[in-house]
C-alpha atoms as a PDB file:
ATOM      1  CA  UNK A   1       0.000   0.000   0.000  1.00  0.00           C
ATOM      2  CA  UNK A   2       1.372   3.312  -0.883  1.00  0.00           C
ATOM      3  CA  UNK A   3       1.401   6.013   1.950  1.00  0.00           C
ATOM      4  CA  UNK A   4       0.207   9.258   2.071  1.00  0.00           C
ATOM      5  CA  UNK A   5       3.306  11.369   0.881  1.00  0.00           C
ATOM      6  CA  UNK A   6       3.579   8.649  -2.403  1.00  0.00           C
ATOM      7  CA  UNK A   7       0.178   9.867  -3.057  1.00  0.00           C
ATOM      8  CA  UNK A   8       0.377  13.270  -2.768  1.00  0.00           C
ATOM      9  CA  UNK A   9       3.604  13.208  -4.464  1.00  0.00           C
ATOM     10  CA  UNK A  10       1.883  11.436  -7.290  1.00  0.00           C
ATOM     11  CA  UNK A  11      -0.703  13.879  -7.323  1.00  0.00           C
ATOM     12  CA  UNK A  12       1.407  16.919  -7.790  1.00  0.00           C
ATOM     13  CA  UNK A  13       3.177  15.789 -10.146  1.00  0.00           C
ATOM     14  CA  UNK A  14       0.168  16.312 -12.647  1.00  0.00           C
ATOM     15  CA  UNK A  15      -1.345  19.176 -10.606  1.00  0.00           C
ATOM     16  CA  UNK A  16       1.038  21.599  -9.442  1.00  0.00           C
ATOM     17  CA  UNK A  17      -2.659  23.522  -8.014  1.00  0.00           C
ATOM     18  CA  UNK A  18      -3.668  20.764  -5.692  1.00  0.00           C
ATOM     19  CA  UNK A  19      -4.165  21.383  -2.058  1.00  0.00           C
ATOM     20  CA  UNK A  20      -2.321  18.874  -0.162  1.00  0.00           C
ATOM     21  CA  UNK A  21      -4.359  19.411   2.846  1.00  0.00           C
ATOM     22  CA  UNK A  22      -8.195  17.947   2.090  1.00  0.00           C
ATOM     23  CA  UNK A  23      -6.206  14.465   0.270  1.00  0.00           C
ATOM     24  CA  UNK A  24      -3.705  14.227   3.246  1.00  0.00           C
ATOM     25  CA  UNK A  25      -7.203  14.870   5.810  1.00  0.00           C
ATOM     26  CA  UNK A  26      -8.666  12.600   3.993  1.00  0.00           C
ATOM     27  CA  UNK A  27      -5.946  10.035   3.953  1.00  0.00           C
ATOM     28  CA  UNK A  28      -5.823   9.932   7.361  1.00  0.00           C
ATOM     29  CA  UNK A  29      -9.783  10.164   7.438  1.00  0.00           C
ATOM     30  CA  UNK A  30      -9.535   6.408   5.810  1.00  0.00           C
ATOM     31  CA  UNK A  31      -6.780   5.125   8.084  1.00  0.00           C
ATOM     32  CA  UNK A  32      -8.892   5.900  11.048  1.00  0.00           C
ATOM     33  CA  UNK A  33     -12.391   5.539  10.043  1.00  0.00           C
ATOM     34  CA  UNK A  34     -11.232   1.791   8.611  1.00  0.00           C
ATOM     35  CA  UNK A  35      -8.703   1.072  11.760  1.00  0.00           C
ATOM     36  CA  UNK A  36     -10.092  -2.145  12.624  1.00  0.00           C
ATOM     37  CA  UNK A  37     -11.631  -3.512   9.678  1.00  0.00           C
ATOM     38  CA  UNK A  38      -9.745  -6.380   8.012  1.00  0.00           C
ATOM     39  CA  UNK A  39     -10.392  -8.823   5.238  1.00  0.00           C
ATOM     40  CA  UNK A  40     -11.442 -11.863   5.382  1.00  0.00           C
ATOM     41  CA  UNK A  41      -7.961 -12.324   4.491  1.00  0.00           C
ATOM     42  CA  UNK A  42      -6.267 -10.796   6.686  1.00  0.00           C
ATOM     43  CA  UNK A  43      -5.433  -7.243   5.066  1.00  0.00           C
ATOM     44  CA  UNK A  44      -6.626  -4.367   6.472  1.00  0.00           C
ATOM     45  CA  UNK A  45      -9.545  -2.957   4.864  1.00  0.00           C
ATOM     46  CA  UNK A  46      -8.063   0.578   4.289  1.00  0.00           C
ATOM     47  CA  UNK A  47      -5.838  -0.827   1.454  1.00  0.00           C
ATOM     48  CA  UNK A  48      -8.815  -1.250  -0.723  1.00  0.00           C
ATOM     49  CA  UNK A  49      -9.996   2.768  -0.796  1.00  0.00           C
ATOM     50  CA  UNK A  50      -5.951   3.913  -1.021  1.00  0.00           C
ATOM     51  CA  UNK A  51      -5.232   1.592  -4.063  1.00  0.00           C
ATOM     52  CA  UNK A  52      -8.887   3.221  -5.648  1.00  0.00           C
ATOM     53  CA  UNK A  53      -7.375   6.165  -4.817  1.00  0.00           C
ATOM     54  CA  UNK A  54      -3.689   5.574  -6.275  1.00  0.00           C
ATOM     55  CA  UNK A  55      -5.688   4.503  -9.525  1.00  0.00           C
ATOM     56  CA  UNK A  56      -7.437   7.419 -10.185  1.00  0.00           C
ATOM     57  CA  UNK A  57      -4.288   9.805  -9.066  1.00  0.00           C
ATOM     58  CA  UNK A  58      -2.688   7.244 -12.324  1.00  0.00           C
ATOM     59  CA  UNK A  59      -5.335   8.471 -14.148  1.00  0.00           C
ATOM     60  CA  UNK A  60      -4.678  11.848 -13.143  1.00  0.00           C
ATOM     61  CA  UNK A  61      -8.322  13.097 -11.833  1.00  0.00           C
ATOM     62  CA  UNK A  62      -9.242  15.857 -10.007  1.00  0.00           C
ATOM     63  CA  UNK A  63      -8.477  16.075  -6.085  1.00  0.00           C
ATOM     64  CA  UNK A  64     -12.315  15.571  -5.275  1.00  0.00           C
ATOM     65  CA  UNK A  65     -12.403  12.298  -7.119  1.00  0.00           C
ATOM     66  CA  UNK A  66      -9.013  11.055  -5.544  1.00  0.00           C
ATOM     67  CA  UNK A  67     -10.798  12.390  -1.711  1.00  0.00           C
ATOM     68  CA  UNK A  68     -14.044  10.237  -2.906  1.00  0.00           C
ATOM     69  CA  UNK A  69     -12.070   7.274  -4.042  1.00  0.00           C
ATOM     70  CA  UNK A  70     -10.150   7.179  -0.162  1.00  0.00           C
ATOM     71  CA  UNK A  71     -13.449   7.904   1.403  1.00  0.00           C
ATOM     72  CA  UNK A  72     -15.554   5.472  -1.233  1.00  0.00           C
ATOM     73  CA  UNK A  73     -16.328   3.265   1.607  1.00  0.00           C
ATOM     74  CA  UNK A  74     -16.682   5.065   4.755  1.00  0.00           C
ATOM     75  CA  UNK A  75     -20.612   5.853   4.517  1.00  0.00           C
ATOM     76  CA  UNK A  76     -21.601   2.605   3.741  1.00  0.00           C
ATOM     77  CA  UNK A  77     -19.153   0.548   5.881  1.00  0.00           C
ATOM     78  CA  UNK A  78     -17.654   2.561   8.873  1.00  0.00           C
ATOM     79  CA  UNK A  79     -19.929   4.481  11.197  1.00  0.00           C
ATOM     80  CA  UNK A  80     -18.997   7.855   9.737  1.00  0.00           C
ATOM     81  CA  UNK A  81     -22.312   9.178   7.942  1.00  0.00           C
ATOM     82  CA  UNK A  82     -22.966  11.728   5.154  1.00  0.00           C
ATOM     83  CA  UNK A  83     -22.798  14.475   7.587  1.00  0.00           C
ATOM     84  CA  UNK A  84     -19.908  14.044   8.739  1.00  0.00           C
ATOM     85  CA  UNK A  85     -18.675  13.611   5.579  1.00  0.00           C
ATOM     86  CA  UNK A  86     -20.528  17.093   4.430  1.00  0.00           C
ATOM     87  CA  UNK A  87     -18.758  18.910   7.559  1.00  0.00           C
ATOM     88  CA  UNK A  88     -15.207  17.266   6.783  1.00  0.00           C
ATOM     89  CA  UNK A  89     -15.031  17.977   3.169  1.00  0.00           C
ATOM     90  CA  UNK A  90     -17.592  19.604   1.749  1.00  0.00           C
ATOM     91  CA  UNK A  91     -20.527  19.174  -0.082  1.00  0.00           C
ATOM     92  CA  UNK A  92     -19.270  17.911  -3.433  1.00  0.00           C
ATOM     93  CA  UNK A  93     -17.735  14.731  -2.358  1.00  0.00           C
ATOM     94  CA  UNK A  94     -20.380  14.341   0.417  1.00  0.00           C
ATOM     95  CA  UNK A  95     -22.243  14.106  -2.589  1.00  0.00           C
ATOM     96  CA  UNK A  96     -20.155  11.658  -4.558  1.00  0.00           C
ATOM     97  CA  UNK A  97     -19.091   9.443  -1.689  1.00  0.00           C
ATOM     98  CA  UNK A  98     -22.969   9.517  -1.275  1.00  0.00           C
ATOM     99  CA  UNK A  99     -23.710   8.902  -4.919  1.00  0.00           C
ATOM    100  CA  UNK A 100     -20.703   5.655  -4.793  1.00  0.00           C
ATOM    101  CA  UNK A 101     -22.276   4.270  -1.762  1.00  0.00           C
ATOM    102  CA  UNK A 102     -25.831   4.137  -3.281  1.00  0.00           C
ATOM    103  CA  UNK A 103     -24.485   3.050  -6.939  1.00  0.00           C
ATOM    104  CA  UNK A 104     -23.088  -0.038  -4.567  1.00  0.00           C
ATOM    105  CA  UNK A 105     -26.359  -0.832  -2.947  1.00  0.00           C
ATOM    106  CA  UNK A 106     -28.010  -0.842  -6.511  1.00  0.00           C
ATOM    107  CA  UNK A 107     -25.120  -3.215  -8.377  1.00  0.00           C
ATOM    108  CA  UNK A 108     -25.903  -5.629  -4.701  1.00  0.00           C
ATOM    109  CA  UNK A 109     -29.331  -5.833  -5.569  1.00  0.00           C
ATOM    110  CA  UNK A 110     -29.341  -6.362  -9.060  1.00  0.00           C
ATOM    111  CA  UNK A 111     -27.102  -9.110  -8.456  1.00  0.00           C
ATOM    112  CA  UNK A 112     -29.357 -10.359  -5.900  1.00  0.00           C
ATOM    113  CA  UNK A 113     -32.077 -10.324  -8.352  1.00  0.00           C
ATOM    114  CA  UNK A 114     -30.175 -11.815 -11.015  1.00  0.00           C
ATOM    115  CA  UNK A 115     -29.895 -14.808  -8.485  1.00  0.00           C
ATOM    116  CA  UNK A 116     -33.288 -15.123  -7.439  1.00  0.00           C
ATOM    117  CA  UNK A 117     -34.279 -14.845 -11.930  1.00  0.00           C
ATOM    118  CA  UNK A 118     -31.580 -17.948 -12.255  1.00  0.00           C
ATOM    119  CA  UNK A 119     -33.407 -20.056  -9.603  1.00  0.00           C
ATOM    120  CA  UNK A 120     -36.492 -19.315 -11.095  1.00  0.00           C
ATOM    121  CA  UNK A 121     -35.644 -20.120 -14.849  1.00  0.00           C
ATOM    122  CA  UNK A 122     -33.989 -23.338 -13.118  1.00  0.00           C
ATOM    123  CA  UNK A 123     -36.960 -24.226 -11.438  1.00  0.00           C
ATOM    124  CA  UNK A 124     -39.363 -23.296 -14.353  1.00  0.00           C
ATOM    125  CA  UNK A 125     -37.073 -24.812 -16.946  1.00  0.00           C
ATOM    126  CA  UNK A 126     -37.818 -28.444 -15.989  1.00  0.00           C
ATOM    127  CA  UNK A 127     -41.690 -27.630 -15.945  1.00  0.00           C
ATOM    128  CA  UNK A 128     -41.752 -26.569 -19.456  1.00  0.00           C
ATOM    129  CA  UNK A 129     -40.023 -30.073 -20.770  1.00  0.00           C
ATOM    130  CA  UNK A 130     -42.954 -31.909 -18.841  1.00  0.00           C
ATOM    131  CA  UNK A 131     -45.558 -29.909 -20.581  1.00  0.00           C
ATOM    132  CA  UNK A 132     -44.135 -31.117 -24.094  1.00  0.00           C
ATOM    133  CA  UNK A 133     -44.451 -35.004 -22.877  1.00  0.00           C
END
């Protein structure tokens, strides 16, 4: 996992402009919101939003995507809500952390119902060769 000063560094590199202090705050703001979550493996959770964010600093996006990509997870899996969030850093990635959290809940459900229509065609399937007979 890279550390905070590899990402910033990163960061700068493409945008002389970018304030160092919301990324490093929000750095941190993973470290401890995620401090005792682990994998199932073993890793610590935390790794997960600081490699999201060390992708999109490789893809050279703006600071409030990088601060949404290290705080991606917070809402829906820490006890940190939106408003805290809001107060912390501002209504735009509020927003987007917000936004990530509820695209997750959505891709959970469809798969969920993509489940549910597989048992169903696998339960209907067999009826449909007995009607032919």
């Amino acid at each position: 996992m890279i550390n905070s000063d590899q990402l910033l560094s990163k960061i700068q590199s493409y945008n002389k402009f970018s304030s160092v202090g919301p990324l490093s705050k929000a750095f941190n703001f993973a470290l401890e919101a995620h401090k005792n979550q682990k994998r199932i493996s073993g890793i610590p959770y935390v790794v997960h939003p600081v490699a999201v964010a060390d992708i999109l600093a490789e893809l050279k996006l703006d600071s409030a995507t990088i601060i949404t990509g290290l705080l991606h997870d917070t809402i829906e899996d820490t006890k940190t809500t939106y408003q805290v969030v809001l107060k912390e850093f501002g209504k735009e990635v509020a927003d987007l952390v917000d936004g990530v959290t509820k695209i997750s809940a959505l891709e959970e459900k469809a798969a969920e119902n993509s489940q549910a229509e597989n048992f169903r065609k696998l339960i209907l399937q067999p009826l449909k060769i007995f009607e032919f007979c």
